[in-house]
C-alpha atoms as a PDB file:
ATOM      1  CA  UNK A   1      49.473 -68.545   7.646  1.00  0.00           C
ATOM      2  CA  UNK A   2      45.599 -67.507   7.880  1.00  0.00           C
ATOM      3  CA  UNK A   3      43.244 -70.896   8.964  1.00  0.00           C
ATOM      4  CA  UNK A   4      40.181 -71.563   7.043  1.00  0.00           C
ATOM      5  CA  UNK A   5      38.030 -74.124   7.182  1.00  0.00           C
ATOM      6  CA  UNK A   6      39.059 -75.344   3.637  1.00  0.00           C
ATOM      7  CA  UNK A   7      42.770 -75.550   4.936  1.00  0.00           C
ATOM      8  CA  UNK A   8      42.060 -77.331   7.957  1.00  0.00           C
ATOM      9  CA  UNK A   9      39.980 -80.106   5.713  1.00  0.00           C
ATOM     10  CA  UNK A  10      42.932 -80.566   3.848  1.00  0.00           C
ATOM     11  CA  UNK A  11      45.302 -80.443   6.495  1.00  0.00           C
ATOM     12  CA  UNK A  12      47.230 -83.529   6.485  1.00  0.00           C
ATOM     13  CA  UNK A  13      49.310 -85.065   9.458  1.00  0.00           C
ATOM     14  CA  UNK A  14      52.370 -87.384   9.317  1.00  0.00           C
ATOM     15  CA  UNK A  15      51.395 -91.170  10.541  1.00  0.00           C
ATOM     16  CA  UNK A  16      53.510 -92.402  13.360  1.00  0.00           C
ATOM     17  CA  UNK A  17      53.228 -95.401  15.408  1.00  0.00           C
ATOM     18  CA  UNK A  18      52.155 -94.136  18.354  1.00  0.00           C
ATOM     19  CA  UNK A  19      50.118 -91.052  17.201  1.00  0.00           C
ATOM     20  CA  UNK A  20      46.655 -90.307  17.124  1.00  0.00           C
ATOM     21  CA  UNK A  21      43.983 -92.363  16.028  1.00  0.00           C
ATOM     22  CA  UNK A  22      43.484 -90.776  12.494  1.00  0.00           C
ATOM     23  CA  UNK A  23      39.554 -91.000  12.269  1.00  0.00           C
ATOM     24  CA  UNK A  24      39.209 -88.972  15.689  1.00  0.00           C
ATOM     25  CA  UNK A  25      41.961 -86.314  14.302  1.00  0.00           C
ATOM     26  CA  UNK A  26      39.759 -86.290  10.869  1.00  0.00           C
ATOM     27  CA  UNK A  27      36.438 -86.095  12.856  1.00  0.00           C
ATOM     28  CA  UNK A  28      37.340 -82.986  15.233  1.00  0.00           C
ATOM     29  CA  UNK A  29      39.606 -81.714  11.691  1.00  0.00           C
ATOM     30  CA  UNK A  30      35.661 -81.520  10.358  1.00  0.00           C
ATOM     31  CA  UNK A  31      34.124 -80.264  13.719  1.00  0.00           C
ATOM     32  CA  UNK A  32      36.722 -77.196  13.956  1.00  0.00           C
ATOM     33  CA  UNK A  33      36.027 -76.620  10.086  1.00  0.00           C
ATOM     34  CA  UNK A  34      32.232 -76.538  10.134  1.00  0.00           C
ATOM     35  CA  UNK A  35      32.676 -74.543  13.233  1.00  0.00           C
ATOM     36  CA  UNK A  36      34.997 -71.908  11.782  1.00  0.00           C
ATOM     37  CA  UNK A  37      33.407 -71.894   8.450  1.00  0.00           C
ATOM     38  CA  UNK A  38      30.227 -70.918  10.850  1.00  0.00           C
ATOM     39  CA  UNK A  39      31.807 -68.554  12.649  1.00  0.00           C
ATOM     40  CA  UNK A  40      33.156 -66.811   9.995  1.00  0.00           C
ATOM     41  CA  UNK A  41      29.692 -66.643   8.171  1.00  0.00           C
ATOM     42  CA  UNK A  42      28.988 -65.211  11.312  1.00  0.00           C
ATOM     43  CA  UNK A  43      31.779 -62.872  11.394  1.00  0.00           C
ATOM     44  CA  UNK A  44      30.744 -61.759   7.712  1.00  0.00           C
ATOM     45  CA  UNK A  45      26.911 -61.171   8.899  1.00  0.00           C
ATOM     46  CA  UNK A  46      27.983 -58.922  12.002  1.00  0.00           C
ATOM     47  CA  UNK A  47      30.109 -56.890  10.282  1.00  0.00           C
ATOM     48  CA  UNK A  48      27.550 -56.570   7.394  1.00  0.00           C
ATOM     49  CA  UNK A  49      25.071 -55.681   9.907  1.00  0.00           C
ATOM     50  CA  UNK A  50      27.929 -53.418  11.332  1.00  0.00           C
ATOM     51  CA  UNK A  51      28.292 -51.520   8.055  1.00  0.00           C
ATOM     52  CA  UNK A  52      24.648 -51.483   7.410  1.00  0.00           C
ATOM     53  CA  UNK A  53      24.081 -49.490  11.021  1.00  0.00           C
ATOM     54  CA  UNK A  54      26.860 -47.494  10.615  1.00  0.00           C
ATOM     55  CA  UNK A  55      25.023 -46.004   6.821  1.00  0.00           C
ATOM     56  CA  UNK A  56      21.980 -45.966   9.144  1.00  0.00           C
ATOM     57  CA  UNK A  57      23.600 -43.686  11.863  1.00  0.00           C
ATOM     58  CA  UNK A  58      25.305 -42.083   8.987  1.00  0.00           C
ATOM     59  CA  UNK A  59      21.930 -41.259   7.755  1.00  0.00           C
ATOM     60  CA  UNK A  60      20.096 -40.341  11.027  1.00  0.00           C
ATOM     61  CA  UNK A  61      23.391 -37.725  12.215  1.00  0.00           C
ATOM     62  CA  UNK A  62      22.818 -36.457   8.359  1.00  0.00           C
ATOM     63  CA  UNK A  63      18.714 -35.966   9.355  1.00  0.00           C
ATOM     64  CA  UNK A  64      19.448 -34.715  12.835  1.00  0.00           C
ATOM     65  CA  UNK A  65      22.012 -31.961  11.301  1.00  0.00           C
ATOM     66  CA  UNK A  66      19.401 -31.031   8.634  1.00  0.00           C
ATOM     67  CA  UNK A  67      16.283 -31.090  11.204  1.00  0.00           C
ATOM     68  CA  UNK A  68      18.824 -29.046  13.421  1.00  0.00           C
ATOM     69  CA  UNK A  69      19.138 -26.620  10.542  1.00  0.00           C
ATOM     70  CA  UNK A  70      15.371 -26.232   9.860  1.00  0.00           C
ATOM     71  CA  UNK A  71      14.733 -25.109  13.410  1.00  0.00           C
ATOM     72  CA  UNK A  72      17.506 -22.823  13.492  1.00  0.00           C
ATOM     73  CA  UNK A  73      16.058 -21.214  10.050  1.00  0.00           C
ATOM     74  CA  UNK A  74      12.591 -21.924  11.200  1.00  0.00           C
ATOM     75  CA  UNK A  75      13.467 -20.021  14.774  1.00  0.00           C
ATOM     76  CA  UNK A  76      15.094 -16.802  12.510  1.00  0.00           C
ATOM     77  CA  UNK A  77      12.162 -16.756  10.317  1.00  0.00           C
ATOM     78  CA  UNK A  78       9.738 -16.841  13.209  1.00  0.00           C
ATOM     79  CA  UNK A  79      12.169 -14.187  15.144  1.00  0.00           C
ATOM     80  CA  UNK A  80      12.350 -12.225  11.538  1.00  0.00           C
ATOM     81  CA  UNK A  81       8.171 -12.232  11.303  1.00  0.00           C
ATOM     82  CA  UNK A  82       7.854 -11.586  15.133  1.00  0.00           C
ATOM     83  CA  UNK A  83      10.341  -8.479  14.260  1.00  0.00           C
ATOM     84  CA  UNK A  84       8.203  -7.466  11.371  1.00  0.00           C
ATOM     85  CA  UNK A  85       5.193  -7.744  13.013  1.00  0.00           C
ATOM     86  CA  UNK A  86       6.357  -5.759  15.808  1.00  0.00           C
ATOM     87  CA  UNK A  87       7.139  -2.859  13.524  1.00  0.00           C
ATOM     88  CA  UNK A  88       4.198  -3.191  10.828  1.00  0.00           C
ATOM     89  CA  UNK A  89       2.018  -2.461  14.115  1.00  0.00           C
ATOM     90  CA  UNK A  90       4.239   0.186  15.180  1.00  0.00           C
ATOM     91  CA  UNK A  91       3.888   2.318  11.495  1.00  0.00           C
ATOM     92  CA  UNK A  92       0.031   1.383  11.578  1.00  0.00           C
ATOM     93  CA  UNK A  93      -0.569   2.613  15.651  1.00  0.00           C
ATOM     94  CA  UNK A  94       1.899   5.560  14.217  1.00  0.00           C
ATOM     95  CA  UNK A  95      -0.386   6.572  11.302  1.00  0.00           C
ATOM     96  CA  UNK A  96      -3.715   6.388  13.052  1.00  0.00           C
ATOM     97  CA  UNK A  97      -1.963   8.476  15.923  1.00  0.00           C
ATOM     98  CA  UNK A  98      -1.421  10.774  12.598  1.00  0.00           C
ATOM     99  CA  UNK A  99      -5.264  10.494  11.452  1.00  0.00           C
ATOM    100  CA  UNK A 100      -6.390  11.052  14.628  1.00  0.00           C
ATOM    101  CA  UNK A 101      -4.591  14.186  15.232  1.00  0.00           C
ATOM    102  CA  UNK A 102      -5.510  15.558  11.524  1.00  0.00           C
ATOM    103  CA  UNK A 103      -8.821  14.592  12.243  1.00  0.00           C
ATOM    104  CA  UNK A 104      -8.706  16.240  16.126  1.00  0.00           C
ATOM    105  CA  UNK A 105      -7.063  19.873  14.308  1.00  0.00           C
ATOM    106  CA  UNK A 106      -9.691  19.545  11.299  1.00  0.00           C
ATOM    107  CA  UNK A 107     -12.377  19.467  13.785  1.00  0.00           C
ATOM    108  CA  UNK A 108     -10.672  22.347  15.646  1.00  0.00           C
ATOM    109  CA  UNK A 109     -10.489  24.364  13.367  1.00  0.00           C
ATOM    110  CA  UNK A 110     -14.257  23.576  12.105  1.00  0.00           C
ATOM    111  CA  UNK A 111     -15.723  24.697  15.175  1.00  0.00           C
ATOM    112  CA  UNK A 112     -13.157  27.998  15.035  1.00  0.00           C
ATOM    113  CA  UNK A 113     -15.182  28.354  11.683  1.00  0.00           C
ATOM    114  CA  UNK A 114     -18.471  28.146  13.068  1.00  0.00           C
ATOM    115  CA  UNK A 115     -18.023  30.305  15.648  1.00  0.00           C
ATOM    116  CA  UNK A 116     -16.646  32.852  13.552  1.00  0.00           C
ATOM    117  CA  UNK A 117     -19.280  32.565  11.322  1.00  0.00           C
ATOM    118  CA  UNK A 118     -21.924  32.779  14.297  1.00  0.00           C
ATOM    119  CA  UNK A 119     -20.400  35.725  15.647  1.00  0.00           C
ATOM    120  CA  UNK A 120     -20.352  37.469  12.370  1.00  0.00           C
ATOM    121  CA  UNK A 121     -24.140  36.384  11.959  1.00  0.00           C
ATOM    122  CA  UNK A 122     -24.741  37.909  15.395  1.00  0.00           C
ATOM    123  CA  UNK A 123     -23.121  41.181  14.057  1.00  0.00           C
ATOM    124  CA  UNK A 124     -24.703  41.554  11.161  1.00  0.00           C
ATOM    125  CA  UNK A 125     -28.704  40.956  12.667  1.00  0.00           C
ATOM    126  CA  UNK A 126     -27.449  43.062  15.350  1.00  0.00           C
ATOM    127  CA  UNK A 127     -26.396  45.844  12.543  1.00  0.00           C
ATOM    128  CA  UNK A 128     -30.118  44.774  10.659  1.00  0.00           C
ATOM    129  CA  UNK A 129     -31.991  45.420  13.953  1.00  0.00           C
ATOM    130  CA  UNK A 130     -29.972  49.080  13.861  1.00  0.00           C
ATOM    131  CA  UNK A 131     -30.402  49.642  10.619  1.00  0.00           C
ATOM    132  CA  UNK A 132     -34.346  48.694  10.772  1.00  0.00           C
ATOM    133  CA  UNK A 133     -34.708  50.857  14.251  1.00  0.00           C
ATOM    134  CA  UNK A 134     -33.147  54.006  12.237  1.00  0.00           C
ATOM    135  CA  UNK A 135     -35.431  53.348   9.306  1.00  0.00           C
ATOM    136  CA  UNK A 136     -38.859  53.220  12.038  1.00  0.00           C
ATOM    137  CA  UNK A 137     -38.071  56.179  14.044  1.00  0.00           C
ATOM    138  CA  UNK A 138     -37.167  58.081  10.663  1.00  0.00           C
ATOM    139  CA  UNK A 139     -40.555  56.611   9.455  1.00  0.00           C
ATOM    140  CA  UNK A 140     -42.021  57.589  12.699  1.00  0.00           C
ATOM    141  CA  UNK A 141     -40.371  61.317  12.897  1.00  0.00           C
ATOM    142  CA  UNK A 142     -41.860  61.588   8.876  1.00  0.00           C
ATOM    143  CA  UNK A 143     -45.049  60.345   9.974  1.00  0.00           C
ATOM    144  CA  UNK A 144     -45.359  62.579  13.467  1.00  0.00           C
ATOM    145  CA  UNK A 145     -44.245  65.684  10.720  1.00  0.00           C
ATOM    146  CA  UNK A 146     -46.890  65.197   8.236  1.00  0.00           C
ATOM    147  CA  UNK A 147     -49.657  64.240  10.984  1.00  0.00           C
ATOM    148  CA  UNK A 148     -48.573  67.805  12.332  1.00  0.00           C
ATOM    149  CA  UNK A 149     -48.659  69.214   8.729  1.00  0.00           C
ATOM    150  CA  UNK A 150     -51.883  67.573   8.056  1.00  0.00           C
ATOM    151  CA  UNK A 151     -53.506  68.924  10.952  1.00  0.00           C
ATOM    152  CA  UNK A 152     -52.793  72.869  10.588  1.00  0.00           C
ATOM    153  CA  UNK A 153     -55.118  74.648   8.381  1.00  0.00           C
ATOM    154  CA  UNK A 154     -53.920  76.242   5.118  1.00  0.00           C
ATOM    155  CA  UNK A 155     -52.160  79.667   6.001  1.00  0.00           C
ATOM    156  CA  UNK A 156     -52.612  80.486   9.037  1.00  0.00           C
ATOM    157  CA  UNK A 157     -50.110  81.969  11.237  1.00  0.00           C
ATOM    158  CA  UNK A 158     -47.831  79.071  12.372  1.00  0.00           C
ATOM    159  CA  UNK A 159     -47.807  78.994  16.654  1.00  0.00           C
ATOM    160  CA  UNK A 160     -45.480  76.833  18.145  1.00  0.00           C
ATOM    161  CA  UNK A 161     -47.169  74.814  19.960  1.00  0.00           C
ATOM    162  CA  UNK A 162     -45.549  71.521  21.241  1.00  0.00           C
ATOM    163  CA  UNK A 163     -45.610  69.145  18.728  1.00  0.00           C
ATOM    164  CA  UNK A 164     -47.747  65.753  19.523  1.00  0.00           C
ATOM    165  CA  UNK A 165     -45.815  63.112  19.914  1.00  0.00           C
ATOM    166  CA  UNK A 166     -46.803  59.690  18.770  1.00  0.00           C
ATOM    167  CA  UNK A 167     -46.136  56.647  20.910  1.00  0.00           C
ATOM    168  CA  UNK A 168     -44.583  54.500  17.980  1.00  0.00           C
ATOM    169  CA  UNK A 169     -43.062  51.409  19.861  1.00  0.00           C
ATOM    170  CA  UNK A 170     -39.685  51.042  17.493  1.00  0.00           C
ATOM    171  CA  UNK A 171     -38.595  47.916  19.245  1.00  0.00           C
ATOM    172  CA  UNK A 172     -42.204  46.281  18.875  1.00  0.00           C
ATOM    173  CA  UNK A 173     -42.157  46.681  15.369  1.00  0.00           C
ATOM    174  CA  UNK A 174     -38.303  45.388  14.842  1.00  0.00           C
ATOM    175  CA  UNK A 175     -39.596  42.601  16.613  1.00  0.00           C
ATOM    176  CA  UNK A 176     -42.185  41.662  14.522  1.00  0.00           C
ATOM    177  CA  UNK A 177     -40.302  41.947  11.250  1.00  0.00           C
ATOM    178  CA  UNK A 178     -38.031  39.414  12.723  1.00  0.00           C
END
């Protein structure tokens, strides 16, 4: 049988002649009640408090498993972000490698235009200058025949004599209509 404190109040003894005095029995009866009855109060509160900690580590191992889950998904995010990162700067050093090249041949071939273009311009005056000596020394040769036509009188017999040249300076005057 289980003891508690109600039981050992109402415990009752057999009275003999020689037995113990009955108001010290009933006194220390009391004493171990009150004292059990305390105890087991006691008893009740620690294991209340027992149960109450237990809910409360329950609780914290629940928060520490969830925390430890955040930084692991925090760490992979960061990791997946880092990895993006890493390869968004990669396409965009990439493309302006790209640009710059395009921009580097563009340019390339700009100044291949240009100096086409200059050499072709340098052809063509030089062909001008040609063109504009032929027309001055025909200009010249017209000039030095009708100076020698304009100097012989009408009809008379034609003697070769040398023919007076002119000093035309062709070059000069290409010069100045450049």
């Amino acid at each position: 049988m289980k003891l508690s404190p109600i039981l050992i109040k109402k415990q009752e003894f057999e009275k003999s002649m020689r037995g113990y005095n009955v108001a010290e029995v009933q006194a220390f009866l009391d004493k171990l009640s009150t004292d059990i009855e305390e105890l087991l109060h006691e008893n009740e509160q620690l294991q209340n408090e027992v149960s109450r900690l237990k809910s409360e580590l329950d609780d914290f191992h629940r928060i520490e498993q969830k925390l430890q889950e955040k930084l692991l998904k925090t760490e992979e995010t960061t990791a997946q972000a880092i990895e993006s990162a890493k390869k968004q700067s990669a396409v965009i050093i990439k493309e302006a490698e790209i640009k710059a090249s395009q921009l580097i041949q563009k340019a390339e071939e700009k100044v291949n235009q240009m100096q086409n273009a200059a050499m072709a311009l340098r052809e063509e005056k030089d062909l001008i200058i040609a063109r504009l000596k032929a027309i001055v020394s025909s200009q010249a040769n017209l000039l030095e025949g009708k100076v020698k036509d304009a100097g012989q009188e009408p009809k008379k017999p034609v003697v070769k004599e040398k023919p007076q040249k002119l000093d035309i300076d062709v070059d000069g005057i290409v010069d100045k209509l450049l």
